[in-house]
N, C-alpha and C. Protein backbone atom coordinates (compact mmCIF):
# COMPACT_ATOMS: atom_id res chain seq x y z
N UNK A 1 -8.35 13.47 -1.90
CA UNK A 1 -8.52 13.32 -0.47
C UNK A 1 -7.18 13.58 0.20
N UNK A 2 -7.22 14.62 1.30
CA UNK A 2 -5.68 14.67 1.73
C UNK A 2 -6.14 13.86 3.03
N UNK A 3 -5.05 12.87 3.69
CA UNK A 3 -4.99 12.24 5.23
C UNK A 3 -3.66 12.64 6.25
N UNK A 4 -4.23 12.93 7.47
CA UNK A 4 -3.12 13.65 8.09
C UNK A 4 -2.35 12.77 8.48
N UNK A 5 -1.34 12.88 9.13
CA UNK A 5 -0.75 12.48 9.24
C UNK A 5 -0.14 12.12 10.65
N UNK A 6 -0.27 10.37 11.45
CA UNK A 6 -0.64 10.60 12.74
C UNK A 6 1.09 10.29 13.31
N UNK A 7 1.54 10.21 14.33
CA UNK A 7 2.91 10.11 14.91
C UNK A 7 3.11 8.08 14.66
N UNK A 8 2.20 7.65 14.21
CA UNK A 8 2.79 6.17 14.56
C UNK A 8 2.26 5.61 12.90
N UNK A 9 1.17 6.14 12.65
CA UNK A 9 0.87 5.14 11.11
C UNK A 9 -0.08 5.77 10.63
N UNK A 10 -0.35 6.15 9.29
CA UNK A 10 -1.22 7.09 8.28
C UNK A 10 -2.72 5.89 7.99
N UNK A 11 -3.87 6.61 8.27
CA UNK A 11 -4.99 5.43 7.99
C UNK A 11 -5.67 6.11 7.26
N UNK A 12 -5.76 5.26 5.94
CA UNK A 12 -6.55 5.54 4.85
C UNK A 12 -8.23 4.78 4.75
N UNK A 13 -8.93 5.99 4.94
CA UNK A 13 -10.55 5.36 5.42
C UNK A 13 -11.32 5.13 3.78
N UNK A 14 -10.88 3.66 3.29
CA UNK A 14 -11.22 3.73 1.58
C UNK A 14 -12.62 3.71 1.85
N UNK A 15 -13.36 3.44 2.64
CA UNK A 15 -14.87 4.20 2.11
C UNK A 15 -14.87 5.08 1.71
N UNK A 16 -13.94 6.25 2.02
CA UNK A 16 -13.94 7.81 1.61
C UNK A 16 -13.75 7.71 -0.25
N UNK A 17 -13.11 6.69 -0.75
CA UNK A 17 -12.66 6.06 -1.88
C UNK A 17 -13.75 6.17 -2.44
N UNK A 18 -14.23 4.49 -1.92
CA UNK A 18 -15.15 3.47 -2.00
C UNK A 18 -16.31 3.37 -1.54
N UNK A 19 -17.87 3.98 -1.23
CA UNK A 19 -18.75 4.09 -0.44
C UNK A 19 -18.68 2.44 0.19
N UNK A 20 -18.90 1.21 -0.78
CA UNK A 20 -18.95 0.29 -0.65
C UNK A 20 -18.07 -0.21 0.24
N UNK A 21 -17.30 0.15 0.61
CA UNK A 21 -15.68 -0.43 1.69
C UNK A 21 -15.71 0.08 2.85
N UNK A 22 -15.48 -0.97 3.67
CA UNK A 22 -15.65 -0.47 5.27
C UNK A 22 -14.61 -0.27 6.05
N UNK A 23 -13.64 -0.85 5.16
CA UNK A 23 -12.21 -0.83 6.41
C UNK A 23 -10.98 0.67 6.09
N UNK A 24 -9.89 0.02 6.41
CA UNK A 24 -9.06 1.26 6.54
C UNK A 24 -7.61 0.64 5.71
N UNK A 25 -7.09 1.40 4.95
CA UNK A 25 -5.40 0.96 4.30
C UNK A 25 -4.28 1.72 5.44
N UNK A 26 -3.98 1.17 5.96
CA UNK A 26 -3.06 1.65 7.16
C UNK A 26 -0.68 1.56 6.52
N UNK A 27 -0.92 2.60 6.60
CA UNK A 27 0.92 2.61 6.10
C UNK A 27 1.27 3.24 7.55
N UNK A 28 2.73 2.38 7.93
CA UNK A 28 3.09 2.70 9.35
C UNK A 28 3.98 3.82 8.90
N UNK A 29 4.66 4.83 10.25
CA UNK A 29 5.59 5.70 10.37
C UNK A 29 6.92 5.15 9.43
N UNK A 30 7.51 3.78 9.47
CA UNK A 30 8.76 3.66 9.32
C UNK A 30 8.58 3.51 7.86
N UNK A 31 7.49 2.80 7.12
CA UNK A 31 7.14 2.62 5.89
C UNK A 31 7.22 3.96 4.72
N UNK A 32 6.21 4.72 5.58
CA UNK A 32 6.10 6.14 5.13
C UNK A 32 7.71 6.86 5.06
N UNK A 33 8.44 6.92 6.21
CA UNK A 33 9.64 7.94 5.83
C UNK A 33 10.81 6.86 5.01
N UNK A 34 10.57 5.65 5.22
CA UNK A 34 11.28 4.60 4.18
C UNK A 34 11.24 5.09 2.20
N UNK A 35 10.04 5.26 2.05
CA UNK A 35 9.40 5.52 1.13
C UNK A 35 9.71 7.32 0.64
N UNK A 36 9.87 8.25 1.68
CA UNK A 36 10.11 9.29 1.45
C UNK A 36 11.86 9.13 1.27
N UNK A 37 12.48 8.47 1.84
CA UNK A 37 13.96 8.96 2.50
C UNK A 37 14.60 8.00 0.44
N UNK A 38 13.53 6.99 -0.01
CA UNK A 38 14.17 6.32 -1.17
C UNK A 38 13.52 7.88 -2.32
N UNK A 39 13.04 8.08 -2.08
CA UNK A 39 12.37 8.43 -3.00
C UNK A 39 13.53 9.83 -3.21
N UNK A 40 13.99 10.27 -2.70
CA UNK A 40 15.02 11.46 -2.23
C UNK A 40 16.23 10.99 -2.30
N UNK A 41 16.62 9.92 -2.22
CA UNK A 41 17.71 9.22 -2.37
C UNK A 41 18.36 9.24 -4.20
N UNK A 42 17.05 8.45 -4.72
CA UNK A 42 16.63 8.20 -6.04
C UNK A 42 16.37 9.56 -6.95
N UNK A 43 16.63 10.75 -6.24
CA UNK A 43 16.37 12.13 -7.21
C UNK A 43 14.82 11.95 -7.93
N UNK A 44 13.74 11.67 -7.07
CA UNK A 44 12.78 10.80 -8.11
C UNK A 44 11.85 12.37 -8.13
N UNK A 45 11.59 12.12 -8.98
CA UNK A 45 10.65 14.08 -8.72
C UNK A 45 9.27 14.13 -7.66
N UNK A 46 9.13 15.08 -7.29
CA UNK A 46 8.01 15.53 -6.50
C UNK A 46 7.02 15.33 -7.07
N UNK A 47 6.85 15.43 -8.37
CA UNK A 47 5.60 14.96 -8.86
C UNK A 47 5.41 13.56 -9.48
N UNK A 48 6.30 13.03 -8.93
CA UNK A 48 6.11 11.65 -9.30
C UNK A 48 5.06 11.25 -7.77
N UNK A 49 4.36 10.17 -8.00
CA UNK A 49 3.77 9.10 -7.04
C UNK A 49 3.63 8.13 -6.87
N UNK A 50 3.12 7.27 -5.64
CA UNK A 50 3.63 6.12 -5.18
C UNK A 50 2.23 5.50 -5.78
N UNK A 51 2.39 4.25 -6.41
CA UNK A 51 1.77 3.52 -6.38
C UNK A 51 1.35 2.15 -5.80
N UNK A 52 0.18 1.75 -5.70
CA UNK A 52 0.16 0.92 -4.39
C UNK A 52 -0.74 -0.39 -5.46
N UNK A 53 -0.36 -1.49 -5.72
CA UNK A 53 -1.10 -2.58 -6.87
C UNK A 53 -1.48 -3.75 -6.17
N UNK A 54 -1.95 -4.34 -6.31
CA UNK A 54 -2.80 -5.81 -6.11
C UNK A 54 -2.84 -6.91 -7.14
N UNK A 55 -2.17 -7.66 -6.70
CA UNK A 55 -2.80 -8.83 -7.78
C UNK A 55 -3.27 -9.87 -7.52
N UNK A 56 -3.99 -11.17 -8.28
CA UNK A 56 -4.49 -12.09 -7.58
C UNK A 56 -3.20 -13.20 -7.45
N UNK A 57 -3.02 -13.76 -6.21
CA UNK A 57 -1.86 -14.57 -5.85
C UNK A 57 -2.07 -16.10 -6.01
N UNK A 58 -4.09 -16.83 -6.26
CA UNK A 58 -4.05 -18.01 -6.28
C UNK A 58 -4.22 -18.43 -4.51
N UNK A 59 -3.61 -19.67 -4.91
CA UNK A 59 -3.83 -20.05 -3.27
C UNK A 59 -2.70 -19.50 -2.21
N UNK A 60 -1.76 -18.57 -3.11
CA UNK A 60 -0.82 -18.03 -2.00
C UNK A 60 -1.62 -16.67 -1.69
N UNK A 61 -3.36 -16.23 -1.77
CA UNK A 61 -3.38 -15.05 -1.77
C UNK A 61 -2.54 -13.98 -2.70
N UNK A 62 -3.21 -12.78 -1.96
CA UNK A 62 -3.25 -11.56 -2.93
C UNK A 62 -1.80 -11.13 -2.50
N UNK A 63 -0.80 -10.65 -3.94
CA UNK A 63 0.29 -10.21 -3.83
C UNK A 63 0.24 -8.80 -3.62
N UNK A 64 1.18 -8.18 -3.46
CA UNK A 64 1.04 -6.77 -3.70
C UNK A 64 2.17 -6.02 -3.85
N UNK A 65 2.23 -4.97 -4.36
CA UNK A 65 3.68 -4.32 -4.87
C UNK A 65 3.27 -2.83 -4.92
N UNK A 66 4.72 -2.02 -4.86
CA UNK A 66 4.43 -0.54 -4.74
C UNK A 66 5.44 -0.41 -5.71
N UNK A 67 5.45 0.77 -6.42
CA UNK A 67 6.60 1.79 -6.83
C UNK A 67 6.21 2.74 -7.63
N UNK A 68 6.74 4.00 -8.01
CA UNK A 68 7.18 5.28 -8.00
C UNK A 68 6.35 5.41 -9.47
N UNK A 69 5.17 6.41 -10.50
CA UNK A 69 4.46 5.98 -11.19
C UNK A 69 4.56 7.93 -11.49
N UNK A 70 4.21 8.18 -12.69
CA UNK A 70 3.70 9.51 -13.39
C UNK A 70 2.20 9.59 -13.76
N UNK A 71 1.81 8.13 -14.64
CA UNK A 71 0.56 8.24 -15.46
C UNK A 71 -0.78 8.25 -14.12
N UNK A 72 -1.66 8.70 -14.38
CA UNK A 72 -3.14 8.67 -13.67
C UNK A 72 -4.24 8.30 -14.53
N UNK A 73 -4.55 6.99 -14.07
CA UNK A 73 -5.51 7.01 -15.26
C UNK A 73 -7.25 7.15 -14.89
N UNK A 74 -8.01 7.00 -15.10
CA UNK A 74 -9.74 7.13 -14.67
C UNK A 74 -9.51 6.70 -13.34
N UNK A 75 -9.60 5.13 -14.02
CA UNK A 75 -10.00 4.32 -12.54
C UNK A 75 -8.71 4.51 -11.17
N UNK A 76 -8.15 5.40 -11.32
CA UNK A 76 -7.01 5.47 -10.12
C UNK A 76 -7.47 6.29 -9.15
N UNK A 77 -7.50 6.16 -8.07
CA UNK A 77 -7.97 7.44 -6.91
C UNK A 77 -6.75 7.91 -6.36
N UNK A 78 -6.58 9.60 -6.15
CA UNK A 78 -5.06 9.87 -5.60
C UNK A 78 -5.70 10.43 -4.05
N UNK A 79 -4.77 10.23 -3.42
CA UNK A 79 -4.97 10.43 -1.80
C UNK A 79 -3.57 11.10 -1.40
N UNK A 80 -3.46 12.36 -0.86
CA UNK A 80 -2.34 13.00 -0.39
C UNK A 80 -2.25 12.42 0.63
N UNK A 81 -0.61 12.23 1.39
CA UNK A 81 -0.34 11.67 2.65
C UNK A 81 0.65 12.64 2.74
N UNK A 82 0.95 13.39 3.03
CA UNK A 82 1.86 14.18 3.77
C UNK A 82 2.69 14.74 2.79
N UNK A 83 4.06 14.52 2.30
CA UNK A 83 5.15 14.74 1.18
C UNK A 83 4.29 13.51 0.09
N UNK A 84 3.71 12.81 0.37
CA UNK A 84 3.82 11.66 -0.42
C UNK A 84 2.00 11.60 -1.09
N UNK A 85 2.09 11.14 -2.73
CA UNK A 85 0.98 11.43 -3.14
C UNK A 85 1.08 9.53 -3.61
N UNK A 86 -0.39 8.95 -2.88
CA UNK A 86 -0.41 8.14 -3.28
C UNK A 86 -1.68 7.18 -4.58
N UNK A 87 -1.66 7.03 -5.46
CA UNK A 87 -2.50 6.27 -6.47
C UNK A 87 -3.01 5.23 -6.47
N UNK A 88 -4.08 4.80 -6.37
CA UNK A 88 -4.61 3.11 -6.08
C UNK A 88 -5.73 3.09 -6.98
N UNK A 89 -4.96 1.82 -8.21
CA UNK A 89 -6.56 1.28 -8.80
C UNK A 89 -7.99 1.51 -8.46
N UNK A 90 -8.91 1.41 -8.33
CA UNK A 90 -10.42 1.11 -7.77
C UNK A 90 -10.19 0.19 -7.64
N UNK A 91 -9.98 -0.84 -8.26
CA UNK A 91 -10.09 -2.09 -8.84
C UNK A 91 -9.41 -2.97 -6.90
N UNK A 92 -8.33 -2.20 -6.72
CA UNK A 92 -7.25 -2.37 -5.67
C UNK A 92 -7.58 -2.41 -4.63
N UNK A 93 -8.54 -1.33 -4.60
CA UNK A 93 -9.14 -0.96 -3.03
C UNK A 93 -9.78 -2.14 -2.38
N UNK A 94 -10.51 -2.63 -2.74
CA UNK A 94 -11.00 -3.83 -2.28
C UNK A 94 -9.74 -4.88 -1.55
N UNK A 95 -9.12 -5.11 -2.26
CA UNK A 95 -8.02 -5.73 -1.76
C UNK A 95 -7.02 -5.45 -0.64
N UNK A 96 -7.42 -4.16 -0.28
CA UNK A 96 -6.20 -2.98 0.59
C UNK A 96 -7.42 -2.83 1.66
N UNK A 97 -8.19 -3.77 1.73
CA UNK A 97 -9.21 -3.68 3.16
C UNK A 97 -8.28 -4.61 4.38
N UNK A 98 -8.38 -3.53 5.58
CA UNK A 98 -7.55 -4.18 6.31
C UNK A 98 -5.76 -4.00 6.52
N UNK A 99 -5.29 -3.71 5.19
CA UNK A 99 -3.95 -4.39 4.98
C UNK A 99 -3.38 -3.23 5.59
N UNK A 100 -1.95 -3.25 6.44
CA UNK A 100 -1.15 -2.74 7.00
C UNK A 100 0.13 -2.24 5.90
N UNK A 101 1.04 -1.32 5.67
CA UNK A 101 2.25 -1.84 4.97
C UNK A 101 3.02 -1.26 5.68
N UNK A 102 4.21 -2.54 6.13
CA UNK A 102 5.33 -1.97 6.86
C UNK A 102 6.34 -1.84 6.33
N UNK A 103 7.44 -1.35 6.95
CA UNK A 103 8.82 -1.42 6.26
C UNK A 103 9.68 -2.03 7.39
N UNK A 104 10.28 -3.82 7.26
CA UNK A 104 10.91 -4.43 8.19
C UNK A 104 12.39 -4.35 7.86
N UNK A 105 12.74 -4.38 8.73
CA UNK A 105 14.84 -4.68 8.56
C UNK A 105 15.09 -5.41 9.84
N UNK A 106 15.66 -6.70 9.83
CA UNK A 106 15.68 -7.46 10.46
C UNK A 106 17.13 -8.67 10.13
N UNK A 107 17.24 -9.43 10.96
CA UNK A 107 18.31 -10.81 10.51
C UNK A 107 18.50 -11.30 9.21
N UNK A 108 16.95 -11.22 8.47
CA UNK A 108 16.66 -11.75 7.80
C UNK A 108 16.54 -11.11 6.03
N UNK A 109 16.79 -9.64 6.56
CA UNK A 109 16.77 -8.93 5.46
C UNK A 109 15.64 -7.29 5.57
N UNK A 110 15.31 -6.56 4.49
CA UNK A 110 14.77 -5.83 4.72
C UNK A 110 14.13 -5.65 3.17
N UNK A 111 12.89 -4.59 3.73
CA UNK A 111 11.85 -4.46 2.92
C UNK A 111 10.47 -3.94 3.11
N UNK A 112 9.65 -4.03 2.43
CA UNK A 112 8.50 -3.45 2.40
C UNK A 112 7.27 -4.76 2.40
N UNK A 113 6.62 -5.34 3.98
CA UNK A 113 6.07 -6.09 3.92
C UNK A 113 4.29 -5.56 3.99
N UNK A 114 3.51 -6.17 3.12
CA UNK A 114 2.21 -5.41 3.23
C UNK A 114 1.41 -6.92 3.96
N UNK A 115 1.10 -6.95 5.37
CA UNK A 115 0.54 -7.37 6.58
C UNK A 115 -1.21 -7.95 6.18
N UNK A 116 -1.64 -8.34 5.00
CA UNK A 116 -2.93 -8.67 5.10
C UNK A 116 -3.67 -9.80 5.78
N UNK A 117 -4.68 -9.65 6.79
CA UNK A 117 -5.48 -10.38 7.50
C UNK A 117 -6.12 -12.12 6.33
N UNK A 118 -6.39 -11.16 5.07
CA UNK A 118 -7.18 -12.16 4.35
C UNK A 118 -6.36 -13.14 4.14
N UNK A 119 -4.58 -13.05 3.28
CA UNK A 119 -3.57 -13.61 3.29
C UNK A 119 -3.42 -15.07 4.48
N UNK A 120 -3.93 -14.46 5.82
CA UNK A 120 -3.61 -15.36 6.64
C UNK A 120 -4.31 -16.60 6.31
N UNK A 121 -5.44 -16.62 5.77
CA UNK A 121 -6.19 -17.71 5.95
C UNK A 121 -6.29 -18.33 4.57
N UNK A 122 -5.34 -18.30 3.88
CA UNK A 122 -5.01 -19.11 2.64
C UNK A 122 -5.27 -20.67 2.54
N UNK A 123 -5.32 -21.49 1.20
CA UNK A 123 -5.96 -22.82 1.84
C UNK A 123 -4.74 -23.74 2.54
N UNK A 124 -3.64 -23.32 1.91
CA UNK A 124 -2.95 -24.42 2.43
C UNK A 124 -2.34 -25.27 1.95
N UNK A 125 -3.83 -26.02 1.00
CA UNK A 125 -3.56 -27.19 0.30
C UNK A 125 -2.79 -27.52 -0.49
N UNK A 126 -1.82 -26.56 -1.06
CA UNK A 126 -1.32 -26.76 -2.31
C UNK A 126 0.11 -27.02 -1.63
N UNK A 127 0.80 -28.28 -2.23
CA UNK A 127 2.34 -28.36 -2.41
C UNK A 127 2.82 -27.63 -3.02
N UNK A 128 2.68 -27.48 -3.77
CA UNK A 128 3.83 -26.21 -4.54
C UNK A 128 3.72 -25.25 -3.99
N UNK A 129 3.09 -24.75 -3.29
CA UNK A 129 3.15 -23.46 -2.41
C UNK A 129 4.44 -23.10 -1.50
């Protein structure tokens, strides 16, 4: 699946994936050339791709992590975004309903924050959290 590429944030329609999935995986402008400008930085090859993972977080919600990947395996779906070829579990997609990923730099530090709705409504309950 190639997705064009819009002036403010790239939206990935995983039904196109997923028949079953209704929402959209949204990567903003600053995320995207963040991601291109390391990746070029890092001499990382053109045919390398970004990978995008999920895991289960418990009561802190679903974690999630990206980085730079060769292998493709069955269950992976690849989706062109512009310079950038990206890979997502099946398994993942479900999880990437909704979710935003930004790239923040701020007071506080900088990074690659992925914005999920479901995340928000975590229980709470737990002290160790």
């Amino acid at each position: 699946m190639i997705i064009p590429i819009l002036a403010t944030q790239i939206k990935i329609d995983l039904a196109m994936l997923n028949p079953k999935l209704k929402d959209v995986f949204k990567i903003t402008e600053k995320a995207y050339n963040t991601i291109i400008q390391i990746k070029s930085q890092n001499n990382i090859p053109d045919e390398d791709f970004v990978r995008i993972m999920s895991l289960s977080g418990g009561c802190a919600g679903t974690k999630y992590d990206l980085g730079f990947d060769q292998a493709v395996s069955d269950d992976d779906k690849t989706v062109e975004c512009g310079d950038l070829n990206l890979v997502i579990d099946n398994r993942c997609l479900y999880d990437l309903q909704g979710v935003t990923l930004e790239y923040q730099d701020n007071e506080f530090g900088s990074g690659f924050v992925f914005d999920s709705p479901s995340n928000a409504t975590s229980c709470g309950g737990c002290s160790g959290c």
